[in-house]
N, C-alpha and C. Protein backbone atom coordinates (compact mmCIF):
# COMPACT_ATOMS: atom_id res chain seq x y z
N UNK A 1 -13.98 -13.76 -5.36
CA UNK A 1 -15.41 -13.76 -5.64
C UNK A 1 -15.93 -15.16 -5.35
N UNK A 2 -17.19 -14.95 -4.64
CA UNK A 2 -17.51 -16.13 -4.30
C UNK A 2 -18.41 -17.08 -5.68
N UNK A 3 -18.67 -18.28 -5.68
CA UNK A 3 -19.37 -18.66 -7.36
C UNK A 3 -20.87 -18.20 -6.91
N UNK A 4 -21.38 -17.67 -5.96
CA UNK A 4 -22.62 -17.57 -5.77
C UNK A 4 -22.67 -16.25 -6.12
N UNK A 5 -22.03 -15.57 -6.17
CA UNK A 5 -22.11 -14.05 -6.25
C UNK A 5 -21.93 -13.72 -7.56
N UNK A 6 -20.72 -14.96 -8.35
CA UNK A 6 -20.64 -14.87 -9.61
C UNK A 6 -21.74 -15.23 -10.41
N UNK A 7 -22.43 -16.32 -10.13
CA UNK A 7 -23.71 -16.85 -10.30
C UNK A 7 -24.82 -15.44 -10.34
N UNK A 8 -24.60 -14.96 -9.46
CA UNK A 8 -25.55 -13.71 -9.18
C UNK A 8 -25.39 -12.62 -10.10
N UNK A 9 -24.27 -12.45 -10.54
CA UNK A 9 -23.60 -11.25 -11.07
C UNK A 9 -24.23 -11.51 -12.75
N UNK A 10 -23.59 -12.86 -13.19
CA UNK A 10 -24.05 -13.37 -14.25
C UNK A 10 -25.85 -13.08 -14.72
N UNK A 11 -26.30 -13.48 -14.02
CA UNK A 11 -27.72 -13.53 -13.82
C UNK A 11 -28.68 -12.46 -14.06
N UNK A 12 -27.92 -10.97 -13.54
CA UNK A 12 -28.13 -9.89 -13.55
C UNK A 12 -28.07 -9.53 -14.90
N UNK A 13 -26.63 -9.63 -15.65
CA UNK A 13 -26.23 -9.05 -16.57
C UNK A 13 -26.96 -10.04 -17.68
N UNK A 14 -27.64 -11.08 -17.48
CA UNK A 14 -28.18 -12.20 -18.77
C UNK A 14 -29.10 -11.03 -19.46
N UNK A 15 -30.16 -10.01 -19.00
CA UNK A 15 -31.07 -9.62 -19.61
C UNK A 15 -30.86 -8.02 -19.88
N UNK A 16 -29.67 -7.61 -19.38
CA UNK A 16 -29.74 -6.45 -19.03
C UNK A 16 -28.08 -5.94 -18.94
N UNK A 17 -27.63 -4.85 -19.86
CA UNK A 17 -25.99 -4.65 -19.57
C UNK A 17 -25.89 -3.55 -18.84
N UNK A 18 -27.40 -3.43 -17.84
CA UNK A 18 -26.90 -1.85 -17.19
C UNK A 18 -27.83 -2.52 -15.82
N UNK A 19 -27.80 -3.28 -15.14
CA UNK A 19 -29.03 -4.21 -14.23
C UNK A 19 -28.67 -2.82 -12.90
N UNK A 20 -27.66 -2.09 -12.68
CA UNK A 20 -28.10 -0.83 -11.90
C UNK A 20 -28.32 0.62 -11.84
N UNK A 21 -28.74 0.51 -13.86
CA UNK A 21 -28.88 1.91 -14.46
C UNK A 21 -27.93 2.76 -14.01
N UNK A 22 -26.64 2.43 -14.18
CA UNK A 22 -25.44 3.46 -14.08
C UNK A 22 -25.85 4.47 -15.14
N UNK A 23 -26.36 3.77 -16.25
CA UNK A 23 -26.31 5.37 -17.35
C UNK A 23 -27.50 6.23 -17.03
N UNK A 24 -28.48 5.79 -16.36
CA UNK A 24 -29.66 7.10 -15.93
C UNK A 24 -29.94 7.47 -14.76
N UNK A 25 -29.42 6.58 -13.56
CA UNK A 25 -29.74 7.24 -12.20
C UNK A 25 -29.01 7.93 -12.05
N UNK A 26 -29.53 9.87 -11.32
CA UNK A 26 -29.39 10.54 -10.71
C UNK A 26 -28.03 10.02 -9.50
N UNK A 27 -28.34 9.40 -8.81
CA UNK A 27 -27.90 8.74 -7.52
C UNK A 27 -26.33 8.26 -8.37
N UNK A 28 -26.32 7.04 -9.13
CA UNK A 28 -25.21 6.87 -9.83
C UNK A 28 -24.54 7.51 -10.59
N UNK A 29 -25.18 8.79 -11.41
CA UNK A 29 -23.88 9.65 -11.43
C UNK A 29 -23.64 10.59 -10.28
N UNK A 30 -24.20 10.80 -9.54
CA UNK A 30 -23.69 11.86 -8.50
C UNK A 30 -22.65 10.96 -7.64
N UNK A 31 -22.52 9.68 -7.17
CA UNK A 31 -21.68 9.15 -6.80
C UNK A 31 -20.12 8.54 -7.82
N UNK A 32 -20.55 8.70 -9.22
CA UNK A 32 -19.71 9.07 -10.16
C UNK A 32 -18.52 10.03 -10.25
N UNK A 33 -19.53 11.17 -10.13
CA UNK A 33 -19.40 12.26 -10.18
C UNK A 33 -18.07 12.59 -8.32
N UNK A 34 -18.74 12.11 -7.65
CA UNK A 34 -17.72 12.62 -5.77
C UNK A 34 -16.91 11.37 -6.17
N UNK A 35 -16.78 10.48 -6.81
CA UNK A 35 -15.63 9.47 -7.19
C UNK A 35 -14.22 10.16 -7.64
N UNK A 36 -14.89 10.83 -8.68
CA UNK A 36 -13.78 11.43 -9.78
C UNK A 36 -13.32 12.92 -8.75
N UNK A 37 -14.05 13.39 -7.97
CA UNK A 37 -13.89 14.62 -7.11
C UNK A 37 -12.81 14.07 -5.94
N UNK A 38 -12.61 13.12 -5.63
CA UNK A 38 -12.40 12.20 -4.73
C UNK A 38 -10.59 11.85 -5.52
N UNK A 39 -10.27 12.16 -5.93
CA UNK A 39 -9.17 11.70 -6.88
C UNK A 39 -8.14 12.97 -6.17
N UNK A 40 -7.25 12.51 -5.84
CA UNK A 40 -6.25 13.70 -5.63
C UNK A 40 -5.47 14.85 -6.52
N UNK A 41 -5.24 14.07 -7.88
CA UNK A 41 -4.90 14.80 -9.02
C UNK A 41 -5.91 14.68 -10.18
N UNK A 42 -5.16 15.81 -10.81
CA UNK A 42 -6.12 15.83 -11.93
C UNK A 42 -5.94 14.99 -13.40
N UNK A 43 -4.21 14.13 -13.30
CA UNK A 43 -4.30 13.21 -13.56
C UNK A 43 -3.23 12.27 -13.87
N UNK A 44 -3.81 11.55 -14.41
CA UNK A 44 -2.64 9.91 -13.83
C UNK A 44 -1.63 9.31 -15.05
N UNK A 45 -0.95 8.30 -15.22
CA UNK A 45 -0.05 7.58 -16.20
C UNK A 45 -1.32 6.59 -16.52
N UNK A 46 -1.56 5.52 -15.28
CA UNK A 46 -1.98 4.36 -15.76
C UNK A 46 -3.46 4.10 -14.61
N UNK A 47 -3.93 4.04 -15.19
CA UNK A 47 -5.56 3.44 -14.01
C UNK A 47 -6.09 1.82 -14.25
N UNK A 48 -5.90 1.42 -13.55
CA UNK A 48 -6.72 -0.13 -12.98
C UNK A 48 -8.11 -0.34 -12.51
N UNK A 49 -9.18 0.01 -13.01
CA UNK A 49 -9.91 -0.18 -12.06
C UNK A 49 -10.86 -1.92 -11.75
N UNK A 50 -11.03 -2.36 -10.86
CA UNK A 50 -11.26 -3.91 -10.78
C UNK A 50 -12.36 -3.73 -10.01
N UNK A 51 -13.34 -4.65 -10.93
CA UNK A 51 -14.34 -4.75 -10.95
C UNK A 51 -15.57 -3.42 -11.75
N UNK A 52 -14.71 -3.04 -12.94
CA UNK A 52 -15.36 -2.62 -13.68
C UNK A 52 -17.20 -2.12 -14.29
N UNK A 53 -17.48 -3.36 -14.69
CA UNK A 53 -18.95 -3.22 -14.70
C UNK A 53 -19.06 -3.13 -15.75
N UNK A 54 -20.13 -2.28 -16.43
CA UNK A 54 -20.30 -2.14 -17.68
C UNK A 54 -19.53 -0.77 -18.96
N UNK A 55 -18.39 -0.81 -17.80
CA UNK A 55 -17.91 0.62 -17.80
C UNK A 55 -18.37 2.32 -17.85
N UNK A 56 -19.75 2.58 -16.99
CA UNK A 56 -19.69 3.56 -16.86
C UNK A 56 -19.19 4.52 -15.91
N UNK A 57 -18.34 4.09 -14.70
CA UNK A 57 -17.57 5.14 -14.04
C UNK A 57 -16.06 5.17 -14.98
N UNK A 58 -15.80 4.37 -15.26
CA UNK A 58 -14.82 4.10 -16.50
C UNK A 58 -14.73 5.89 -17.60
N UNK A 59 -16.07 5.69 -17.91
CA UNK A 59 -16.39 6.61 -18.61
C UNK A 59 -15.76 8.20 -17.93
N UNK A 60 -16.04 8.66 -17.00
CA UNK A 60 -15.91 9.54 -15.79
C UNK A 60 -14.60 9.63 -15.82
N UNK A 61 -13.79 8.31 -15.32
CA UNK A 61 -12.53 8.23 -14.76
C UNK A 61 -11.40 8.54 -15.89
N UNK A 62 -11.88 7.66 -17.13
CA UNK A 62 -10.50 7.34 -18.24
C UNK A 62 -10.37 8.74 -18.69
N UNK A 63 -11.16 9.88 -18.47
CA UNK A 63 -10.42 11.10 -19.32
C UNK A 63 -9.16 12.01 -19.09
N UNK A 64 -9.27 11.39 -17.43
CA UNK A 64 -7.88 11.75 -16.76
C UNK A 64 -6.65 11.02 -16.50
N UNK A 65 -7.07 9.99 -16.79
CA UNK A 65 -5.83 8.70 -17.23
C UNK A 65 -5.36 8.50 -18.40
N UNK A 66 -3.80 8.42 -19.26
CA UNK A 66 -3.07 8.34 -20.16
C UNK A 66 -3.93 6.94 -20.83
N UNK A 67 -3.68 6.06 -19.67
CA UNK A 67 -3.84 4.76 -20.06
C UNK A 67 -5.08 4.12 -19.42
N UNK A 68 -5.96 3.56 -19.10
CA UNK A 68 -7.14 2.59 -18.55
C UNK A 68 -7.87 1.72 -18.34
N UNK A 69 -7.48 0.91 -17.75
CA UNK A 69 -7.76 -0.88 -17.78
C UNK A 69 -8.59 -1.45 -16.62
N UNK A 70 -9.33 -2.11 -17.08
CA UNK A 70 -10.53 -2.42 -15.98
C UNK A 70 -10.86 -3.68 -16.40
N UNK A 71 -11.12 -4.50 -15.05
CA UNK A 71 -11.16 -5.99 -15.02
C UNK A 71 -12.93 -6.43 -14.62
N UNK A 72 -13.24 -7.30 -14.98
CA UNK A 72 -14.78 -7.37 -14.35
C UNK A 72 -14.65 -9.38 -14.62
N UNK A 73 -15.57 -9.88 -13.75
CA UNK A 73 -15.67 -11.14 -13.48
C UNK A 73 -16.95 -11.69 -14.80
N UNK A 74 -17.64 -10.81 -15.04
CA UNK A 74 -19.09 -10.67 -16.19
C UNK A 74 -18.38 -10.80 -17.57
N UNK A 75 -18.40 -11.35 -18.40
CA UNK A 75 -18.35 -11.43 -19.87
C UNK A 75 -18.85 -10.48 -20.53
N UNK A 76 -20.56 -10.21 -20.07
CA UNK A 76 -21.03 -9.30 -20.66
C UNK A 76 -20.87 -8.13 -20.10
N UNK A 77 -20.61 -7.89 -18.89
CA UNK A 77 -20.40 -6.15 -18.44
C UNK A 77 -18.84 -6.21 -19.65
N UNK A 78 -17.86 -6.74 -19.86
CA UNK A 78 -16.94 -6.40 -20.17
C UNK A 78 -17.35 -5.87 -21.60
N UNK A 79 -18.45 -6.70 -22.38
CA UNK A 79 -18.86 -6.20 -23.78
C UNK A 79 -18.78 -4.60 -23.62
N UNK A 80 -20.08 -4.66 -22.38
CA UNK A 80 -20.69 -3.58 -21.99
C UNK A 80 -19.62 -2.15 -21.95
N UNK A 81 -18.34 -2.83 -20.83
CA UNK A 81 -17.52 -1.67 -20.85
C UNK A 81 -16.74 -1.05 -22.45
N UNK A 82 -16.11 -2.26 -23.00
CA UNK A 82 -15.72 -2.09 -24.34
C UNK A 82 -16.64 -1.15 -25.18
N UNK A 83 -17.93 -1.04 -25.31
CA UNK A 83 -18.32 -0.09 -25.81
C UNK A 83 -18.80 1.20 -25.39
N UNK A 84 -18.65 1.40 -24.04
CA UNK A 84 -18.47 2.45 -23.38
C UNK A 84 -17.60 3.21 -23.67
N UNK A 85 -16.32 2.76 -23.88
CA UNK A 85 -14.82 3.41 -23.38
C UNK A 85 -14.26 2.38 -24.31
N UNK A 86 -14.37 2.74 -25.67
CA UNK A 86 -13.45 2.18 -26.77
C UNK A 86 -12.17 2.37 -26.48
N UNK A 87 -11.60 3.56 -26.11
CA UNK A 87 -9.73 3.63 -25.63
C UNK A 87 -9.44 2.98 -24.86
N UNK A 88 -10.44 2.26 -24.07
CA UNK A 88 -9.82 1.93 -22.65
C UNK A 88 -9.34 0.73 -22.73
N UNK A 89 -8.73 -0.23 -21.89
CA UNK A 89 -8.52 -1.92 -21.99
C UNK A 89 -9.24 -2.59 -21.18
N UNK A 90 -10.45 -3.59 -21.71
CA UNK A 90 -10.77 -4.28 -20.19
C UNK A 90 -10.71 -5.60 -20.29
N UNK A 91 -10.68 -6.36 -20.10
CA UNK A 91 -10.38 -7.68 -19.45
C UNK A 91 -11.72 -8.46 -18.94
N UNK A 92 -12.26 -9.66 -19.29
CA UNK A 92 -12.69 -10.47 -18.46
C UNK A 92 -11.93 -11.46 -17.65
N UNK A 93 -11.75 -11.09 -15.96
CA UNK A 93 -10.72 -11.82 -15.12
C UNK A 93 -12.04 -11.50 -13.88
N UNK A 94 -11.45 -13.11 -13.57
CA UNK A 94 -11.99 -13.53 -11.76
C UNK A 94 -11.38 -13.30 -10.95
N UNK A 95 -11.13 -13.49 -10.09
CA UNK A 95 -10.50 -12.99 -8.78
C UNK A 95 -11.15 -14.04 -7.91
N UNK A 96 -10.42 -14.93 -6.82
CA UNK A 96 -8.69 -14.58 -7.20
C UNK A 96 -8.29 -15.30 -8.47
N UNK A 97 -7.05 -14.36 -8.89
CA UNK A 97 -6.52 -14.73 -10.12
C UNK A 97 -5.02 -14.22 -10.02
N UNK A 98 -4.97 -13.84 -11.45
CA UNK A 98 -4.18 -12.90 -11.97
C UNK A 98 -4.20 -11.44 -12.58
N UNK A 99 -4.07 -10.45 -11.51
CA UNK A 99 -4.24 -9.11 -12.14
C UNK A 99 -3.43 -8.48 -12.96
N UNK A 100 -4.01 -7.58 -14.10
CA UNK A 100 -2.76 -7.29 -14.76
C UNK A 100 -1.86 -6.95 -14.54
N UNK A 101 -0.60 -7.24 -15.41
CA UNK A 101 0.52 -5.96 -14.94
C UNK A 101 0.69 -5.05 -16.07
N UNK A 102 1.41 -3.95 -14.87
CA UNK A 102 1.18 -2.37 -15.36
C UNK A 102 1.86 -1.73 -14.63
N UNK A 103 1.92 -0.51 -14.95
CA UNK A 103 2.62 0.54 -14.01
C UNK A 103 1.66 1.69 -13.02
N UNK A 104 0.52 1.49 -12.42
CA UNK A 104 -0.65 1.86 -12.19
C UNK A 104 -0.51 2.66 -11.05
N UNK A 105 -0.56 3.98 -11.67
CA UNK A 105 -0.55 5.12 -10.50
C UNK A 105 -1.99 5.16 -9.82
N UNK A 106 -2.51 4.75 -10.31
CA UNK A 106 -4.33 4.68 -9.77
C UNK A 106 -4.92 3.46 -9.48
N UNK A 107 -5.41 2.74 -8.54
CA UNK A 107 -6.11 1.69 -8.13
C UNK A 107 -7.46 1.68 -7.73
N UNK A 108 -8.24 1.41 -8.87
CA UNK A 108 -10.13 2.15 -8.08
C UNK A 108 -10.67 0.61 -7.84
N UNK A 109 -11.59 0.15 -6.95
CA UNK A 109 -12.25 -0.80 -6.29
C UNK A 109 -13.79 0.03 -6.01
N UNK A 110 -14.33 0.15 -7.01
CA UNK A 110 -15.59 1.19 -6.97
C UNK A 110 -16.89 -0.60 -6.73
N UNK A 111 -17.36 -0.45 -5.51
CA UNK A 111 -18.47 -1.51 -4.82
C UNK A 111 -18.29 -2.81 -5.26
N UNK A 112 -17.13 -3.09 -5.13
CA UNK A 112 -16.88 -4.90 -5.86
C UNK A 112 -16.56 -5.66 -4.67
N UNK A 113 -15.90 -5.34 -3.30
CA UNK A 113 -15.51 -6.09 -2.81
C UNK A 113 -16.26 -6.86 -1.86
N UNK A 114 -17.50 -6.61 -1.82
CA UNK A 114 -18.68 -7.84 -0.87
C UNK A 114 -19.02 -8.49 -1.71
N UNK A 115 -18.14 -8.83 -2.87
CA UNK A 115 -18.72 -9.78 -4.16
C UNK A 115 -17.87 -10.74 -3.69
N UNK A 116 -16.91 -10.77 -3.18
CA UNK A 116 -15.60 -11.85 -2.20
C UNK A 116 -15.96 -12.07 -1.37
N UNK A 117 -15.20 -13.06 -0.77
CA UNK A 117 -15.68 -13.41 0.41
C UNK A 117 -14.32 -13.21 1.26
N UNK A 118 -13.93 -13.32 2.50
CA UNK A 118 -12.85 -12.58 3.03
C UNK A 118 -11.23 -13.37 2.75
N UNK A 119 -11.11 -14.49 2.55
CA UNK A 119 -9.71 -15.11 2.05
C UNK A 119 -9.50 -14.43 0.56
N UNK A 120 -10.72 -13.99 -0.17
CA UNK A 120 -10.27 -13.05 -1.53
C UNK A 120 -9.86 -11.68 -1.07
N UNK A 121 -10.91 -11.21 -0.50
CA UNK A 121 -10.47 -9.66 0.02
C UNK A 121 -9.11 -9.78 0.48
N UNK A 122 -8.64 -10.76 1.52
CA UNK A 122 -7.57 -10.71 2.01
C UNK A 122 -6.21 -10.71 0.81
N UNK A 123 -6.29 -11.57 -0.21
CA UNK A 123 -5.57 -11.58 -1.28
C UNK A 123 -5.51 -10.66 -2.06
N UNK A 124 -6.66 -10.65 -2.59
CA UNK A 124 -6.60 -8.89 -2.91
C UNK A 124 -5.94 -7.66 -2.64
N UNK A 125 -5.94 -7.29 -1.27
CA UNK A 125 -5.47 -6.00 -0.56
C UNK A 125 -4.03 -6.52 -0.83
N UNK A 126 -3.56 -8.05 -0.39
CA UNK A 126 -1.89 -7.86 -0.43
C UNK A 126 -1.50 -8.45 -1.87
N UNK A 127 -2.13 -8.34 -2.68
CA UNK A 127 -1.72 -8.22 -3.82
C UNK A 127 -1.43 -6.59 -4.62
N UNK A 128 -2.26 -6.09 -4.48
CA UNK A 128 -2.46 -4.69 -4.31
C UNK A 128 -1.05 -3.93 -3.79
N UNK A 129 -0.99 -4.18 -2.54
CA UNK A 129 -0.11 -3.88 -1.92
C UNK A 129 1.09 -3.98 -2.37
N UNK A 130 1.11 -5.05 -2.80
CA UNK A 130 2.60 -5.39 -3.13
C UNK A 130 2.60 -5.01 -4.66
N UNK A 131 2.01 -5.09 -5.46
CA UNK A 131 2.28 -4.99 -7.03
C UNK A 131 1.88 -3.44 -7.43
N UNK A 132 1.62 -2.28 -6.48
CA UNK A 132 1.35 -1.16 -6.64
C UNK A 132 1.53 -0.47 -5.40
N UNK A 133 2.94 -0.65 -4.51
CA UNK A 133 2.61 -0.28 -2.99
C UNK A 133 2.78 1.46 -3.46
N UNK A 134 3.09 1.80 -4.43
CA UNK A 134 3.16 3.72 -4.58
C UNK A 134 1.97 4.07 -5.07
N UNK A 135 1.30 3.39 -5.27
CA UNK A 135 -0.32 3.76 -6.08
C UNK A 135 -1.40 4.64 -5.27
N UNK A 136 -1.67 5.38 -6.16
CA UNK A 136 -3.45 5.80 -5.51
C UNK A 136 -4.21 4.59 -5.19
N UNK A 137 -5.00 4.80 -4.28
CA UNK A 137 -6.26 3.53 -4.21
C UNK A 137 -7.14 4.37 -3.72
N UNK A 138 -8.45 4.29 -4.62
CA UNK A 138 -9.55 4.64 -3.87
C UNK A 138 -10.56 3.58 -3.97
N UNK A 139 -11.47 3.25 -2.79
CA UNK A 139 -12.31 2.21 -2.48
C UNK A 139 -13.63 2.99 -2.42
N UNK A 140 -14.73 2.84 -3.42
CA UNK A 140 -16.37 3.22 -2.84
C UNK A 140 -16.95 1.78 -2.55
N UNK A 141 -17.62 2.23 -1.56
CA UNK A 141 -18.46 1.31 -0.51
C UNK A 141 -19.85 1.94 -0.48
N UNK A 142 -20.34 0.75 -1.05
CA UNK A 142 -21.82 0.55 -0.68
C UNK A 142 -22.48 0.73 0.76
N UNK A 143 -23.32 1.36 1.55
CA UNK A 143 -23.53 1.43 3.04
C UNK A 143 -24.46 0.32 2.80
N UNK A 144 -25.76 0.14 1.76
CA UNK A 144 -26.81 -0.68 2.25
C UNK A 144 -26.70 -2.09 2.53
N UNK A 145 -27.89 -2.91 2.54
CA UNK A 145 -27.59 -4.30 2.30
C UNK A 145 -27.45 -4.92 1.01
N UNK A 146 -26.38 -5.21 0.83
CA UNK A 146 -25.57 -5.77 -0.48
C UNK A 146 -26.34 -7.16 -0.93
N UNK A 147 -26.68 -7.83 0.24
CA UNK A 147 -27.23 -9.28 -0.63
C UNK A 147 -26.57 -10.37 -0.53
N UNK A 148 -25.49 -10.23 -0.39
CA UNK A 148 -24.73 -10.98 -0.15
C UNK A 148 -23.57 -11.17 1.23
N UNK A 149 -22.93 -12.01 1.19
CA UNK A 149 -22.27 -12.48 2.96
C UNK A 149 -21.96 -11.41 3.54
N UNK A 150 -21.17 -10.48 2.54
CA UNK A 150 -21.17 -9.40 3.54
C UNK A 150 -21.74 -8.30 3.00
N UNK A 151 -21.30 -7.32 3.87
CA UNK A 151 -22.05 -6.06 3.61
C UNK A 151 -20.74 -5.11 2.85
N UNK A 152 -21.22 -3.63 2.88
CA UNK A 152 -19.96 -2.98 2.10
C UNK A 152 -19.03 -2.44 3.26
N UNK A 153 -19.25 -2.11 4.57
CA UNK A 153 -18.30 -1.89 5.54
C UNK A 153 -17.73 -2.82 5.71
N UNK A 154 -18.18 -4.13 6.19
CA UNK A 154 -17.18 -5.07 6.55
C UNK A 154 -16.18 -5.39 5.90
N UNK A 155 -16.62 -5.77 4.25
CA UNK A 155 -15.67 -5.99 3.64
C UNK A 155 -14.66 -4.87 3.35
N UNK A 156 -14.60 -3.52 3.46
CA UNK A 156 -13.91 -2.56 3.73
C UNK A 156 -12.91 -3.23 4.74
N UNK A 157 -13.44 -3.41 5.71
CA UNK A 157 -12.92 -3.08 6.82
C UNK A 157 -12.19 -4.56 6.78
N UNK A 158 -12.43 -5.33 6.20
CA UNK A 158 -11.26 -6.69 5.98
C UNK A 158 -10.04 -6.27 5.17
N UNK A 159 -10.80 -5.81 4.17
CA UNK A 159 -9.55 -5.16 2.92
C UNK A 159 -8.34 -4.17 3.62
N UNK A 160 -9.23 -3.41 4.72
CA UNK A 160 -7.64 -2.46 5.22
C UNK A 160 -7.27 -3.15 6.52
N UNK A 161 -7.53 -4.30 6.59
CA UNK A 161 -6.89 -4.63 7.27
C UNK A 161 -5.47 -5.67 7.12
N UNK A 162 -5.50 -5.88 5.38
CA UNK A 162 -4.89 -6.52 5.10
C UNK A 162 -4.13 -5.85 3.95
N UNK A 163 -3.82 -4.31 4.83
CA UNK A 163 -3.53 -3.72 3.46
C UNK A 163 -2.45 -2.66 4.14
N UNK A 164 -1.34 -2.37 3.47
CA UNK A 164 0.01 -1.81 4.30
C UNK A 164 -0.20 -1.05 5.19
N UNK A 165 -0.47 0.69 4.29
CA UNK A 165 -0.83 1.87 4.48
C UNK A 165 -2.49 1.93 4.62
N UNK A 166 -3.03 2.57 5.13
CA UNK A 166 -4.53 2.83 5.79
C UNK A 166 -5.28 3.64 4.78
N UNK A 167 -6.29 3.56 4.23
CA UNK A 167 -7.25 4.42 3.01
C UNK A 167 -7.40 5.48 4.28
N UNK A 168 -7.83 6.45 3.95
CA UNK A 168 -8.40 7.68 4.72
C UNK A 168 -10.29 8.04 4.41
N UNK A 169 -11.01 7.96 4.82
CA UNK A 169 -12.22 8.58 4.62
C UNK A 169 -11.99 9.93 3.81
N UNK A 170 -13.05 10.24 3.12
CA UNK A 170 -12.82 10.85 2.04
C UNK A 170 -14.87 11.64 1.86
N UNK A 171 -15.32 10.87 1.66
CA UNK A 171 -16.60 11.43 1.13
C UNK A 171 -17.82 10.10 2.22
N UNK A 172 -18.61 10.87 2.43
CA UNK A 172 -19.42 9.44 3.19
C UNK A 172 -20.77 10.29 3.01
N UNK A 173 -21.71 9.57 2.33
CA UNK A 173 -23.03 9.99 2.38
C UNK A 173 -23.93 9.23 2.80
N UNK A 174 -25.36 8.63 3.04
CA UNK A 174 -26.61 7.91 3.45
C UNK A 174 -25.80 6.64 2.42
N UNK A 175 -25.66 6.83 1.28
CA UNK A 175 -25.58 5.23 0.51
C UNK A 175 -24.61 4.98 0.34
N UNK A 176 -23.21 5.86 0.44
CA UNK A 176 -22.10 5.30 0.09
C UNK A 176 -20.99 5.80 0.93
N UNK A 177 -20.14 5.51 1.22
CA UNK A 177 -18.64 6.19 1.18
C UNK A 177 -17.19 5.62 0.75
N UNK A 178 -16.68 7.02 0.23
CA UNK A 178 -15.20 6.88 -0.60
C UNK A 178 -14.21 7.07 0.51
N UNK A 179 -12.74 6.28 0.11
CA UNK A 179 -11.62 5.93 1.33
C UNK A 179 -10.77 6.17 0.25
N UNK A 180 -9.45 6.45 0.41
CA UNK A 180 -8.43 7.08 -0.70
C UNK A 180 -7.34 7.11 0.38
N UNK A 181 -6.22 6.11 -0.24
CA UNK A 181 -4.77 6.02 0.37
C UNK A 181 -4.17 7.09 -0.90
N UNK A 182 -3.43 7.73 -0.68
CA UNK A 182 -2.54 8.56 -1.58
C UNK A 182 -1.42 7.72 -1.83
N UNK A 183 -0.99 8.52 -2.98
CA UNK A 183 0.19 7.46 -3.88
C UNK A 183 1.25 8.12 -2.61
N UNK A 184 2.28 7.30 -2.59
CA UNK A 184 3.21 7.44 -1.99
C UNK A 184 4.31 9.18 -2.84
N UNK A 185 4.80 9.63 -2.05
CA UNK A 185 5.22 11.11 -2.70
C UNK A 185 4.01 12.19 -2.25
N UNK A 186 2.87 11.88 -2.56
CA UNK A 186 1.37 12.72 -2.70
C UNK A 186 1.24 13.05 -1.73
N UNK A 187 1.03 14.18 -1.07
CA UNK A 187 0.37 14.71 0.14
C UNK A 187 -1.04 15.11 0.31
N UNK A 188 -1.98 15.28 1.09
CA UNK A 188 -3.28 15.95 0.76
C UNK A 188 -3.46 15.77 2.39
């Protein structure tokens, strides 16, 4: 994450623990909603998801996960998620850092990664890689203009490139699309 983006992120969340109305737009749960559709099983041991938020896809996701841990760079989205998803675990962590460890059959990256800039993305994916190479990963991508250095394809398209096995397209609409590598064993 770049400090300008963190700067940005911060900024957002100073007045507001929902600054992209995850809990009332239409638009955000229906992309919620083809997230969790988007999942190969119906359900998991352990879920990671990084870059969290205020935890409302959290909400969606943790009912099919044993276990559920989500990282966010925001102090206050993390409040935010904590009272979303009391079972769940989340973490305030930056990136790059240290991601947790776990045994994480699930890896979600739901619109965080044009918050990096590409030597993070790049760390990222082979961190990923290596500390979960049997894992689910699914990536949603933002199509519009993000605001920042990059956009949500590119940085996609840095992340698999620095990443073992290839995500597959999955769901692609006007504002978004989902990419999903299957856990290793998993067929689809």
């Amino acid at each position: 994450m770049t400090a300008v983006s963190l700067e940005k992120l911060n900024a957002l969340y100073a007045t507001n623990d929902d600054p992209w109305n995850f809990r009332t737009s239409r638009y955000e749960q229906a992309k919620f909603a083809a997230t969790r559709a988007a999942l190969s099983r119906a359900s998991y041991h352990a879920a990671l998801e990084i870059g969290c938020g205020n935890g409302e896809l959290a909400r969606v996701l943790a009912p099919c996960c044993a276990r559920y841990d989500g990282v966010d760079a925001v102090a206050t989205a993390i409040t935010a998620a904590r009272r979303a998803v009391p079972d769940a675990r989340f973490q305030h962590l930056m990136w790059p850092g240290r991601l947790p460890r776990g045994d994480y059959d699930l890896v979600v990256l739901s619109e965080v990664l044009y918050f990096m800039d590409a030597e993070g993305i790049a760390a990222l994916a082979q961190t990923i890689d290596a500390q979960w190479p049997k894992a689910e990963i699914l990536c949603v991508t933002y199509l519009g203009d993000t605001g920042n250095a990059l956009q949500g394809e590119d940085a996609l398209e840095l992340f698999q490139g620095n990443f073992g096995r290839k995500l597959a397209p999955i769901t692609s609409t006007e504002g978004y699309r989902i990419d999903r590598r299957m856990a290793l064993g998993d067929s689809a």
